[in-house]
N, C-alpha and C. Protein backbone atom coordinates (compact mmCIF):
# COMPACT_ATOMS: atom_id res chain seq x y z
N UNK A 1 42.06 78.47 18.15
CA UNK A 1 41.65 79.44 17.17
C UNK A 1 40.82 80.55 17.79
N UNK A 2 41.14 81.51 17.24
CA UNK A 2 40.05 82.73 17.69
C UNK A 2 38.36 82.09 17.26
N UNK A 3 37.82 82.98 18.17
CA UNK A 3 36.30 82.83 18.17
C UNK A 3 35.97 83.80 17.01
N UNK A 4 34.33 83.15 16.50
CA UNK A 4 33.72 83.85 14.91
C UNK A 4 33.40 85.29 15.74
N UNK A 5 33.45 86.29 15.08
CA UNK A 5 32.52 87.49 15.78
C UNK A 5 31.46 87.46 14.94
N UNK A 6 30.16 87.66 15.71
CA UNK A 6 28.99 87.96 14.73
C UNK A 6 28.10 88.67 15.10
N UNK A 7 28.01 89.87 13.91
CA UNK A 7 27.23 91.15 14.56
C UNK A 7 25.96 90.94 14.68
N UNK A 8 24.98 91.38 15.80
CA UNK A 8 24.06 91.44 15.60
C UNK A 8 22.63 91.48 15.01
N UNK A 9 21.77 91.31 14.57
CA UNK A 9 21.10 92.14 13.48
C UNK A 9 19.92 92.99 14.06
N UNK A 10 19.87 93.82 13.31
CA UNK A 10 18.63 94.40 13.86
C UNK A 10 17.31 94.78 12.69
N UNK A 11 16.44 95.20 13.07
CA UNK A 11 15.56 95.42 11.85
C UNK A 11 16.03 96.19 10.93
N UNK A 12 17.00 97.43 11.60
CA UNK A 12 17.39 98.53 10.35
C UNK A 12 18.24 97.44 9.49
N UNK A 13 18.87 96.37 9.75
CA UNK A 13 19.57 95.86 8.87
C UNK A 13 19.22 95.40 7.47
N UNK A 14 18.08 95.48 6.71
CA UNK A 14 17.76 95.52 4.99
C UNK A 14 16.82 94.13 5.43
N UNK A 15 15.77 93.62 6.46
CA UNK A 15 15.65 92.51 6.81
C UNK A 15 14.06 92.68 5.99
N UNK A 16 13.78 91.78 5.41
CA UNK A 16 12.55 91.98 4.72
C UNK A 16 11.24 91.28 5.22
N UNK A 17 10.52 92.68 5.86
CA UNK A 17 9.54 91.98 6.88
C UNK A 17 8.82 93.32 6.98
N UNK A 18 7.35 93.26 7.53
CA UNK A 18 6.62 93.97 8.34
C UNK A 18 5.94 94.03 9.16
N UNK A 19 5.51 95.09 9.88
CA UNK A 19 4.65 94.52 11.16
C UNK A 19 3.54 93.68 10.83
N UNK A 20 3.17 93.23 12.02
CA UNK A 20 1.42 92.43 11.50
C UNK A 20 0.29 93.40 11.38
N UNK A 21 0.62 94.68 11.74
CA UNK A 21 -0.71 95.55 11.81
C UNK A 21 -0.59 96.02 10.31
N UNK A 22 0.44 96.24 9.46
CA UNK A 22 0.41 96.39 8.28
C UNK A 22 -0.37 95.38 6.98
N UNK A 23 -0.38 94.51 7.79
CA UNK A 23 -1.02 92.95 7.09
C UNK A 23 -2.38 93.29 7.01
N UNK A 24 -2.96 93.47 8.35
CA UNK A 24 -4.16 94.38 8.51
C UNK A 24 -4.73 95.49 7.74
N UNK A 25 -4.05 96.30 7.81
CA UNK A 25 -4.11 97.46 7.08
C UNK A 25 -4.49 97.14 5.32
N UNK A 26 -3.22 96.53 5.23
CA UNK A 26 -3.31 96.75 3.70
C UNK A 26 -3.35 95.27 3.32
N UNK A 27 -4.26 94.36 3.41
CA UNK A 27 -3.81 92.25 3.39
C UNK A 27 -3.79 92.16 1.82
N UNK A 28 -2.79 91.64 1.30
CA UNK A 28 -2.35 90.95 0.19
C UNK A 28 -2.87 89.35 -0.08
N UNK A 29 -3.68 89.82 -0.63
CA UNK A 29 -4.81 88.16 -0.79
C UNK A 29 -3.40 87.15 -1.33
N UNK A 30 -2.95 87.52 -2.13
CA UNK A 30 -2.39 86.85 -3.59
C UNK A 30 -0.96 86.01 -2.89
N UNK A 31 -0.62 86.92 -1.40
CA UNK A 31 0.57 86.58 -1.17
C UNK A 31 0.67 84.84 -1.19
N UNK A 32 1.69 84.42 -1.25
CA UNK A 32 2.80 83.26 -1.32
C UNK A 32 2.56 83.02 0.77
N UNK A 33 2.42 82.26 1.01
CA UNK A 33 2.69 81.93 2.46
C UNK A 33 3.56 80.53 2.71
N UNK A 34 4.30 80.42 3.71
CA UNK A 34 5.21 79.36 4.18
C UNK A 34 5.16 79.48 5.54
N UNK A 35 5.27 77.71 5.99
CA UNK A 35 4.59 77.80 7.28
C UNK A 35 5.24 76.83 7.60
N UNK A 36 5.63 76.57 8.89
CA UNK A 36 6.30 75.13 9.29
C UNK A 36 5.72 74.75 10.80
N UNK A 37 5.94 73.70 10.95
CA UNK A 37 5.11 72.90 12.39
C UNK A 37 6.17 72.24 12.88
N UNK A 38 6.36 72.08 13.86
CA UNK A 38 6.80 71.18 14.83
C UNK A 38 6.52 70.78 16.52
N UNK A 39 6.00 69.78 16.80
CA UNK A 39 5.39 69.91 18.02
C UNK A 39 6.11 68.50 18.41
N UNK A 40 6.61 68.66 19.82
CA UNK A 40 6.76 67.37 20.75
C UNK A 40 5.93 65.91 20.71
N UNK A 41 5.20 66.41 20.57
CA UNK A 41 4.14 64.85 19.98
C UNK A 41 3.80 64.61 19.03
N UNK A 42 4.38 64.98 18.20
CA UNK A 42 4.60 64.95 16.66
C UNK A 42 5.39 63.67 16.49
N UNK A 43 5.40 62.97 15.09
CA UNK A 43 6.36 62.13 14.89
C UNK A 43 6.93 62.86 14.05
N UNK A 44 6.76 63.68 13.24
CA UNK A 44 7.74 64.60 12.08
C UNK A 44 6.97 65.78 12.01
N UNK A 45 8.12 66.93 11.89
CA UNK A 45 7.77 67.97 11.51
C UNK A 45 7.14 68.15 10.07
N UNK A 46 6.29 69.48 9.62
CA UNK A 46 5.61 69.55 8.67
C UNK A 46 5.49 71.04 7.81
N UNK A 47 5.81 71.07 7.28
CA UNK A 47 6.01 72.42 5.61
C UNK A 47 4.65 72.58 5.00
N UNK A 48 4.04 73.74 5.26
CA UNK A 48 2.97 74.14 4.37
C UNK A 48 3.38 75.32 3.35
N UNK A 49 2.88 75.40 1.96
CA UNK A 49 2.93 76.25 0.83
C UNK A 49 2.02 77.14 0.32
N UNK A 50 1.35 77.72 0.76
CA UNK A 50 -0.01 78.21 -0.14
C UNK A 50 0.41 79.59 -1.04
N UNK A 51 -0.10 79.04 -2.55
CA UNK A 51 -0.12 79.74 -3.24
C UNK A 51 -1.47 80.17 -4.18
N UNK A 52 -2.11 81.31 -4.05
CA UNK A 52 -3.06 81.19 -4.43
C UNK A 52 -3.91 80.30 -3.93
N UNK A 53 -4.72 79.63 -5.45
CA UNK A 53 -5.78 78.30 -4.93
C UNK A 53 -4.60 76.71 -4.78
N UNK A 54 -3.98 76.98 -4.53
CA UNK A 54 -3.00 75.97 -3.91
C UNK A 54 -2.49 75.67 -2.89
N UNK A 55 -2.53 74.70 -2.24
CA UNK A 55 -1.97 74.12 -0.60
C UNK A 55 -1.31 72.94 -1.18
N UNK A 56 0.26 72.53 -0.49
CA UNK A 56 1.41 72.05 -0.84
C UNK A 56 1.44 71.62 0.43
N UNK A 57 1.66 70.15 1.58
CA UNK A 57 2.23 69.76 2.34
C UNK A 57 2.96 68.76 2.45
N UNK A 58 4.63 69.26 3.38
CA UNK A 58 5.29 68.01 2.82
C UNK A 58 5.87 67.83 4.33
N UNK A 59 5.88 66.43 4.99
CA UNK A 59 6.19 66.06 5.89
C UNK A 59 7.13 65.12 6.21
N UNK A 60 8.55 66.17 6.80
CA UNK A 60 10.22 65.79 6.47
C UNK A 60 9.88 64.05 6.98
N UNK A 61 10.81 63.99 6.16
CA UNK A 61 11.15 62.45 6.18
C UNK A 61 9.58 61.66 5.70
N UNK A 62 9.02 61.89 5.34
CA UNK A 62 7.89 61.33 4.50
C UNK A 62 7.94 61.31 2.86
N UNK A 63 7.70 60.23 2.22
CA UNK A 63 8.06 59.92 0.88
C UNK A 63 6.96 60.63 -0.08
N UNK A 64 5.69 60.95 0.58
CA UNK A 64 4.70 62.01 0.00
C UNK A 64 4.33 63.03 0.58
N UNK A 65 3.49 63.48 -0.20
CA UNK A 65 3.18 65.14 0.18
C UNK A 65 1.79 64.99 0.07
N UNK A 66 1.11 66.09 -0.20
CA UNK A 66 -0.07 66.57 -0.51
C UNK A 66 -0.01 67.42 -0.90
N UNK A 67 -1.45 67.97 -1.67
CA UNK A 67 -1.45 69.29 -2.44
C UNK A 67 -3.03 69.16 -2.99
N UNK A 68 -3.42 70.22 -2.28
CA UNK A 68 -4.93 70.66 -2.60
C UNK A 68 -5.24 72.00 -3.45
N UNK A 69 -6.34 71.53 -4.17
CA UNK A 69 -6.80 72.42 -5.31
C UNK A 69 -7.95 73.30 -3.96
N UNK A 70 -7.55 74.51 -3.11
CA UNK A 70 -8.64 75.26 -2.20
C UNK A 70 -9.99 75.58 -2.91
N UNK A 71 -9.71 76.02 -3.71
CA UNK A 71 -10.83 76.58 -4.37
C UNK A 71 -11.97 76.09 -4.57
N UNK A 72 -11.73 74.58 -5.41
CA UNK A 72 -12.45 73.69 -5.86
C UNK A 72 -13.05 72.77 -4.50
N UNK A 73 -11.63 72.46 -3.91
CA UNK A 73 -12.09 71.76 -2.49
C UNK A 73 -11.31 72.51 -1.31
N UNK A 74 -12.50 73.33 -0.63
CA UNK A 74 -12.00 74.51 0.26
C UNK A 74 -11.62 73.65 1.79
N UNK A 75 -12.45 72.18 1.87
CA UNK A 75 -12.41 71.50 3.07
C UNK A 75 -11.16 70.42 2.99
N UNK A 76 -10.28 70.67 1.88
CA UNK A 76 -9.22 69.76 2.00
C UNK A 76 -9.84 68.17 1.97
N UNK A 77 -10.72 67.56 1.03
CA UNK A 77 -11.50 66.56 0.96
C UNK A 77 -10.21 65.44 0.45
N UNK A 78 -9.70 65.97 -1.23
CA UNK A 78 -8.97 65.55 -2.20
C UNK A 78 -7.75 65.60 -2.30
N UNK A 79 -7.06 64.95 -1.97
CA UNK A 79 -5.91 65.27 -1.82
C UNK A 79 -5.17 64.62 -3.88
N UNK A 80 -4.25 66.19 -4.12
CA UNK A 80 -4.14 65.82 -5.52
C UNK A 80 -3.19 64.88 -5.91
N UNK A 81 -1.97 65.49 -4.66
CA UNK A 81 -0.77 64.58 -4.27
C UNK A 81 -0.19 63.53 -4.34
């Protein structure tokens, strides 16, 4: 069979992103963040959520999560999860 062709992308392509100095510039407290981990000495990789006063972690192949109220407990004491 013929091979897939697949174009490139580049930033002009509609890619929804900005620099980090713009973050700077203008920081969006409120934003939504998503974050992922994976390290070699890890036993499983790991998914963070923060929304607002909310932190969401869920660690693949793990049957629970966590999820902290920041606000209330800024040191991650309580886990609500």
């Amino acid at each position: 069979g013929a091979e897939p062709q697949f174009k490139p992308v580049t930033a002009g392509d509609g890619w929804q992103g900005r620099p980090l100095q713009a973050f700077i510039d203008r920081p969006e407290p409120d934003r939504e963040i998503l974050s992922e981990y994976h390290d070699g000495g890890s036993p499983t990789g790991f998914f963070m959520l923060r929304a607002g006063r909310w932190k969401y972690v869920s660690y693949a192949g793990a049957p629970t999560a966590q999820l902290f109220d920041l606000e209330r407990d800024p040191d991650e004491l309580e886990d609500l999860g």
